[in-house]
PDB file of N, CA and C in Angstrom:
ATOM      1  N   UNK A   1       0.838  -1.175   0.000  1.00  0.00           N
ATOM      2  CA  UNK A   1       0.000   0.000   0.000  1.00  0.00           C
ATOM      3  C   UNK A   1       0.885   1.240   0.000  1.00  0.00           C
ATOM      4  N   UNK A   2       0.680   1.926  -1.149  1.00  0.00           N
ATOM      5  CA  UNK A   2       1.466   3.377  -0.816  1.00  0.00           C
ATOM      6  C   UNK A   2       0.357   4.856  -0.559  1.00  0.00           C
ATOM      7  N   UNK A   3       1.637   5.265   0.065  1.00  0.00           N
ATOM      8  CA  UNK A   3       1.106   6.771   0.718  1.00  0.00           C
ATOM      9  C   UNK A   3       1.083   7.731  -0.005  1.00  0.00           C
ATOM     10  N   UNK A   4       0.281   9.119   0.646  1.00  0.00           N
ATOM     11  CA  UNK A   4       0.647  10.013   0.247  1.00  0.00           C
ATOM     12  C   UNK A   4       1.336  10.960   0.566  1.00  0.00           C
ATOM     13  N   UNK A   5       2.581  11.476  -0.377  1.00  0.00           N
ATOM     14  CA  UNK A   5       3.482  12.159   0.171  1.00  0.00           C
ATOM     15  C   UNK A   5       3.700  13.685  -0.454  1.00  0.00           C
ATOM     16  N   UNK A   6       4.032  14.614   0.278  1.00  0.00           N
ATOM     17  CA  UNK A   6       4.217  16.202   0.140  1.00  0.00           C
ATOM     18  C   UNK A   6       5.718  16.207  -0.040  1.00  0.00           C
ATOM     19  N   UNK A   7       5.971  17.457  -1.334  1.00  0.00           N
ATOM     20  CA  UNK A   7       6.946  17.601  -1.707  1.00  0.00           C
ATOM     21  C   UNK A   7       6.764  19.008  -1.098  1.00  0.00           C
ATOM     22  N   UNK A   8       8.029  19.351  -0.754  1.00  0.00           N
ATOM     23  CA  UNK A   8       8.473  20.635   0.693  1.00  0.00           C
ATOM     24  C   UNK A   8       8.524  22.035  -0.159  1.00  0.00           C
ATOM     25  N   UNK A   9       9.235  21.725  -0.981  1.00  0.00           N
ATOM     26  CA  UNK A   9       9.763  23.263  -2.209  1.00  0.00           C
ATOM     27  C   UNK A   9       8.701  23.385  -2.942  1.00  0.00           C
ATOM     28  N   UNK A  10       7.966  22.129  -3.662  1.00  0.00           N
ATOM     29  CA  UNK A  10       6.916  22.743  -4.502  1.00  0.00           C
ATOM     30  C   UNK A  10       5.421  22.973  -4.083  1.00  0.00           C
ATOM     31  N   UNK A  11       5.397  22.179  -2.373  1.00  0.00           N
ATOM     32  CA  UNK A  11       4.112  21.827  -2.283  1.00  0.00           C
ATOM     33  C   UNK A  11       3.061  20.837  -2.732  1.00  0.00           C
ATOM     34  N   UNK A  12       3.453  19.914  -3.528  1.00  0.00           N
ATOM     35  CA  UNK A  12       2.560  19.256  -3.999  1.00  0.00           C
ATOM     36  C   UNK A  12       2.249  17.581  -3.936  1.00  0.00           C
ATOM     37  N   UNK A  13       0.963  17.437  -3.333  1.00  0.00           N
ATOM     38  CA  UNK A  13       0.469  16.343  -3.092  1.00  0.00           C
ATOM     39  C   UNK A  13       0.944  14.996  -4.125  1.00  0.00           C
ATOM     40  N   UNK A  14       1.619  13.747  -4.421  1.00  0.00           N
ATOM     41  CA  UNK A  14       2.182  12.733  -4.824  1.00  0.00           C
ATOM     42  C   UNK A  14       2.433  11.956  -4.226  1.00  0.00           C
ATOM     43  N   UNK A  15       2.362  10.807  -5.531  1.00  0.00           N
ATOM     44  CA  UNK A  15       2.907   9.124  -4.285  1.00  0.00           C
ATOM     45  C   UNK A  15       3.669   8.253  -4.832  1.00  0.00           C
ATOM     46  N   UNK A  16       4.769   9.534  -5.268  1.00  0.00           N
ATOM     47  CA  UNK A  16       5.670   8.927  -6.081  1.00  0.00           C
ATOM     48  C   UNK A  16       7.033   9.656  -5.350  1.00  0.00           C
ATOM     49  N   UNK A  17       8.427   8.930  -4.508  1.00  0.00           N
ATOM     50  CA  UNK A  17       9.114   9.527  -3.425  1.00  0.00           C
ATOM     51  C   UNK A  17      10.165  10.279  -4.357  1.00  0.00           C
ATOM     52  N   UNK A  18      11.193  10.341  -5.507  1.00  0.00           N
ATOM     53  CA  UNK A  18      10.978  11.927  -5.767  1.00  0.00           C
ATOM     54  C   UNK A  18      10.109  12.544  -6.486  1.00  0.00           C
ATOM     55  N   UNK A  19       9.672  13.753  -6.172  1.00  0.00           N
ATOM     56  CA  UNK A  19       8.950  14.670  -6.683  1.00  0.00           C
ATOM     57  C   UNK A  19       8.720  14.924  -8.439  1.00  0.00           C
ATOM     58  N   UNK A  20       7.951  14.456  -9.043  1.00  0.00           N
ATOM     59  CA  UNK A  20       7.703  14.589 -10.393  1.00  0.00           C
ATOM     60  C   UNK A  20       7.664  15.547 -10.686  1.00  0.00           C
ATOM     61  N   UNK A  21       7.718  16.822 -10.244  1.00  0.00           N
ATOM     62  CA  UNK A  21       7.793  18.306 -10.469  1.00  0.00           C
ATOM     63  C   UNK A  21       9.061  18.757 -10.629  1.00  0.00           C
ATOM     64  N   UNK A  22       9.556  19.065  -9.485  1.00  0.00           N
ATOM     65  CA  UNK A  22      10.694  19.242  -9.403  1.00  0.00           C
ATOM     66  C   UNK A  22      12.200  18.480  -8.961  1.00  0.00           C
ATOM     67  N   UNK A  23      11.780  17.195  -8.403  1.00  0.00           N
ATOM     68  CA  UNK A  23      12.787  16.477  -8.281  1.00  0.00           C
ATOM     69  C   UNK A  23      13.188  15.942  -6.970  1.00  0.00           C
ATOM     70  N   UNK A  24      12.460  16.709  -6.045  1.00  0.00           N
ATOM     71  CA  UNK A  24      13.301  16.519  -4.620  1.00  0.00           C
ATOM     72  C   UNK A  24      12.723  15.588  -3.578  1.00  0.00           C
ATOM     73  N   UNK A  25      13.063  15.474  -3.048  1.00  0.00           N
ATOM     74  CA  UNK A  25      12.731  13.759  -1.930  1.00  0.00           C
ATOM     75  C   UNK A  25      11.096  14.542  -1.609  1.00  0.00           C
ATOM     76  N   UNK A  26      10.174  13.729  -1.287  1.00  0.00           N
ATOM     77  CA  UNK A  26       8.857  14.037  -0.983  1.00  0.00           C
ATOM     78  C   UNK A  26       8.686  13.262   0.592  1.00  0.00           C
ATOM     79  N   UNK A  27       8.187  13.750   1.091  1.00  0.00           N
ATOM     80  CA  UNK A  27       8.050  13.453   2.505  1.00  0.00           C
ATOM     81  C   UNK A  27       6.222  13.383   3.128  1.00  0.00           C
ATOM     82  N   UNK A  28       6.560  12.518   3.806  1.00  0.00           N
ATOM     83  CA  UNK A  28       5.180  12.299   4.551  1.00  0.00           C
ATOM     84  C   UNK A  28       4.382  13.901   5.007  1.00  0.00           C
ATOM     85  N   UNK A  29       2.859  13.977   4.910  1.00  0.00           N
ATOM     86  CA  UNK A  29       2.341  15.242   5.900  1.00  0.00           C
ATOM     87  C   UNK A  29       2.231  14.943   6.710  1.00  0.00           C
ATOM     88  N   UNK A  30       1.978  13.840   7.546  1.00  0.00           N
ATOM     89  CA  UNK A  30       1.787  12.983   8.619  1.00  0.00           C
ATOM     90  C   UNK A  30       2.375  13.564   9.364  1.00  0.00           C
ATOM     91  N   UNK A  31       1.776  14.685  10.610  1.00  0.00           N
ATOM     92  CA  UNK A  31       2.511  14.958  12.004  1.00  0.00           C
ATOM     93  C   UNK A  31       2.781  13.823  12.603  1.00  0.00           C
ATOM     94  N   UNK A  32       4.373  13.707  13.569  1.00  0.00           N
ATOM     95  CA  UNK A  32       4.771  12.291  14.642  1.00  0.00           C
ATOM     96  C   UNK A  32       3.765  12.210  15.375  1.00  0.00           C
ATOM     97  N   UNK A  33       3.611  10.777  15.434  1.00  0.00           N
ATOM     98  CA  UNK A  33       2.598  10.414  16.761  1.00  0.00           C
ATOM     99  C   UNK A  33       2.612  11.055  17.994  1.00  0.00           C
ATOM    100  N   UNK A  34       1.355  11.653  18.607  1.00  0.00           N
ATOM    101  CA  UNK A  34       1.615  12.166  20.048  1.00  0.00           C
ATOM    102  C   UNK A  34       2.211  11.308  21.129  1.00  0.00           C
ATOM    103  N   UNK A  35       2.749  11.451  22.145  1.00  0.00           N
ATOM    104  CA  UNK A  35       3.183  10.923  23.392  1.00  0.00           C
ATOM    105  C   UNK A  35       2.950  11.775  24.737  1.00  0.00           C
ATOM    106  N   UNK A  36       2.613  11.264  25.331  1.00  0.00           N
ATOM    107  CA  UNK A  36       3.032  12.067  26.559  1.00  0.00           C
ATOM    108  C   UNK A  36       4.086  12.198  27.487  1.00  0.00           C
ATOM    109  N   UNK A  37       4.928  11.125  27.297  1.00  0.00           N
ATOM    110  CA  UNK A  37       6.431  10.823  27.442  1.00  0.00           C
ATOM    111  C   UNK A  37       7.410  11.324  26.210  1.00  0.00           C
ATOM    112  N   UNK A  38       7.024  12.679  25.731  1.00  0.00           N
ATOM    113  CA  UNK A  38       8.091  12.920  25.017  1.00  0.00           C
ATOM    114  C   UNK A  38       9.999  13.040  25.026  1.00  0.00           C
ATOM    115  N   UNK A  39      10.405  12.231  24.617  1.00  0.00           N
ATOM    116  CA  UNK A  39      11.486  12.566  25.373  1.00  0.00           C
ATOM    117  C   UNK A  39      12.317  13.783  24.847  1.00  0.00           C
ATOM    118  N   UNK A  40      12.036  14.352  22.904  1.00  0.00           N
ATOM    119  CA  UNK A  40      12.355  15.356  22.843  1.00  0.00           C
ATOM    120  C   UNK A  40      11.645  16.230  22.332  1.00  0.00           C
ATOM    121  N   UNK A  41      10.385  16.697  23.217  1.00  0.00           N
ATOM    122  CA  UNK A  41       9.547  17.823  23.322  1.00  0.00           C
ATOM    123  C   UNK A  41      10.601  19.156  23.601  1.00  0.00           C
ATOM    124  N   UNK A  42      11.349  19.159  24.738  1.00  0.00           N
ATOM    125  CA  UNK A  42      12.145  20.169  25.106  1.00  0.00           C
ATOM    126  C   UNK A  42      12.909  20.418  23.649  1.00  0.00           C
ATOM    127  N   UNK A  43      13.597  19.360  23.096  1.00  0.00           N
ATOM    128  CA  UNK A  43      14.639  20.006  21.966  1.00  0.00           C
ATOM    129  C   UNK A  43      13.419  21.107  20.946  1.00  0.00           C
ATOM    130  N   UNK A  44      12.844  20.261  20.480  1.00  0.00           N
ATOM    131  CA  UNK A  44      11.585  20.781  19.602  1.00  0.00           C
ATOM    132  C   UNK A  44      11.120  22.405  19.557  1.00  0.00           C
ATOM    133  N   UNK A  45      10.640  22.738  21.302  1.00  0.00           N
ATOM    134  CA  UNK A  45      10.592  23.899  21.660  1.00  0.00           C
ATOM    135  C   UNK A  45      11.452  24.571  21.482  1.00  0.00           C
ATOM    136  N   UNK A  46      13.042  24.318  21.869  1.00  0.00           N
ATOM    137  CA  UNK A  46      13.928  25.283  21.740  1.00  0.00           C
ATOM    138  C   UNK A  46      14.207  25.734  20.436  1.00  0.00           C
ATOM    139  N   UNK A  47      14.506  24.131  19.418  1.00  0.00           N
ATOM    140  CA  UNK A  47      14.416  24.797  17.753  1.00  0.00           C
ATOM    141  C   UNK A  47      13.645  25.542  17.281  1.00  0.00           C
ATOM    142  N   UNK A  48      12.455  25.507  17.815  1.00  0.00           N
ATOM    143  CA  UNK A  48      11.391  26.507  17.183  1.00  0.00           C
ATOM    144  C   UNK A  48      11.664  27.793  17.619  1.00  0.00           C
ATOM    145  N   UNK A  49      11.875  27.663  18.845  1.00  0.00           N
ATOM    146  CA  UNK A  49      12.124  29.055  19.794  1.00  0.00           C
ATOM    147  C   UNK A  49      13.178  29.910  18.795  1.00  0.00           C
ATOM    148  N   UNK A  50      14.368  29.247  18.636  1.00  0.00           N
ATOM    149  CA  UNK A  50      15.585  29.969  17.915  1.00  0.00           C
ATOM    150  C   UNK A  50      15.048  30.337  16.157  1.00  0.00           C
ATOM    151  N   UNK A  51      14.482  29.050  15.492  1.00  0.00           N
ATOM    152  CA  UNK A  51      14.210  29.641  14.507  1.00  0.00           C
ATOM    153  C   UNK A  51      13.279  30.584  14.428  1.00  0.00           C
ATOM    154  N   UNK A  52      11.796  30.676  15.216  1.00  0.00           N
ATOM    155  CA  UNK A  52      11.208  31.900  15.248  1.00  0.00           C
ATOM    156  C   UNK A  52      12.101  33.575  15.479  1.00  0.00           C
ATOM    157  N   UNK A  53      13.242  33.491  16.125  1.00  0.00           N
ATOM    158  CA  UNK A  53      13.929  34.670  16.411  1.00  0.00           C
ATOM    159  C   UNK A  53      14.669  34.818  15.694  1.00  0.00           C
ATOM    160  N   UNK A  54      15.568  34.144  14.634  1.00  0.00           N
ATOM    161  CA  UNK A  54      16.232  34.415  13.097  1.00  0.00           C
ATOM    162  C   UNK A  54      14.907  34.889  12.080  1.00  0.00           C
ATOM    163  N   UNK A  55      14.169  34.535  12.204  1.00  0.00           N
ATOM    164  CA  UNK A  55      13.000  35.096  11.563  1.00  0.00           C
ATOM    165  C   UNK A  55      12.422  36.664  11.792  1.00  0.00           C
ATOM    166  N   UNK A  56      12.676  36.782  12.702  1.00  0.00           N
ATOM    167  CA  UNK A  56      12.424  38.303  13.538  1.00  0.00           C
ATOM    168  C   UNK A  56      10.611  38.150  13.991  1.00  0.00           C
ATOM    169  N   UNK A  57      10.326  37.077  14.309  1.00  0.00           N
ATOM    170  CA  UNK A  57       9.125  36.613  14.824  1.00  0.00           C
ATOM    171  C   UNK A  57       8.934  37.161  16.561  1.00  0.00           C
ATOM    172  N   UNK A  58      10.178  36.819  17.185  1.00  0.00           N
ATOM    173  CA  UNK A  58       9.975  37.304  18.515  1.00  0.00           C
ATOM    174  C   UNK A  58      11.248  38.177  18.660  1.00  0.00           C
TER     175      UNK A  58
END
């Protein structure tokens, strides 16, 4: 059974793993499964944290 997978640069829905558009690896939309034992929730936050502030977000 195959999936469907999102290509990142062009956006576009396929289920074919590189991108027939433009070429580049296509990746699942599928957010990771929740946990409540995350063990790297903390990293997660902080990457976001830093990339929101190279952004000039905060």
């Amino acid at each position: 059974m195959k999936h469907l997978l999102r290509c990142n640069s062009c956006r576009i829905y396929t289920m074919k793993d590189p991108c027939p558009k433009c070429g580049n690896k296509s990746l699942s939309p599928k957010p990771p499964k929740y946990s409540p034992v995350d063990k790297y929730a903390k990293y997660r936050r902080v990457g976001k944290l830093e990339q929101r502030k190279k952004e000039g977000l905060l």
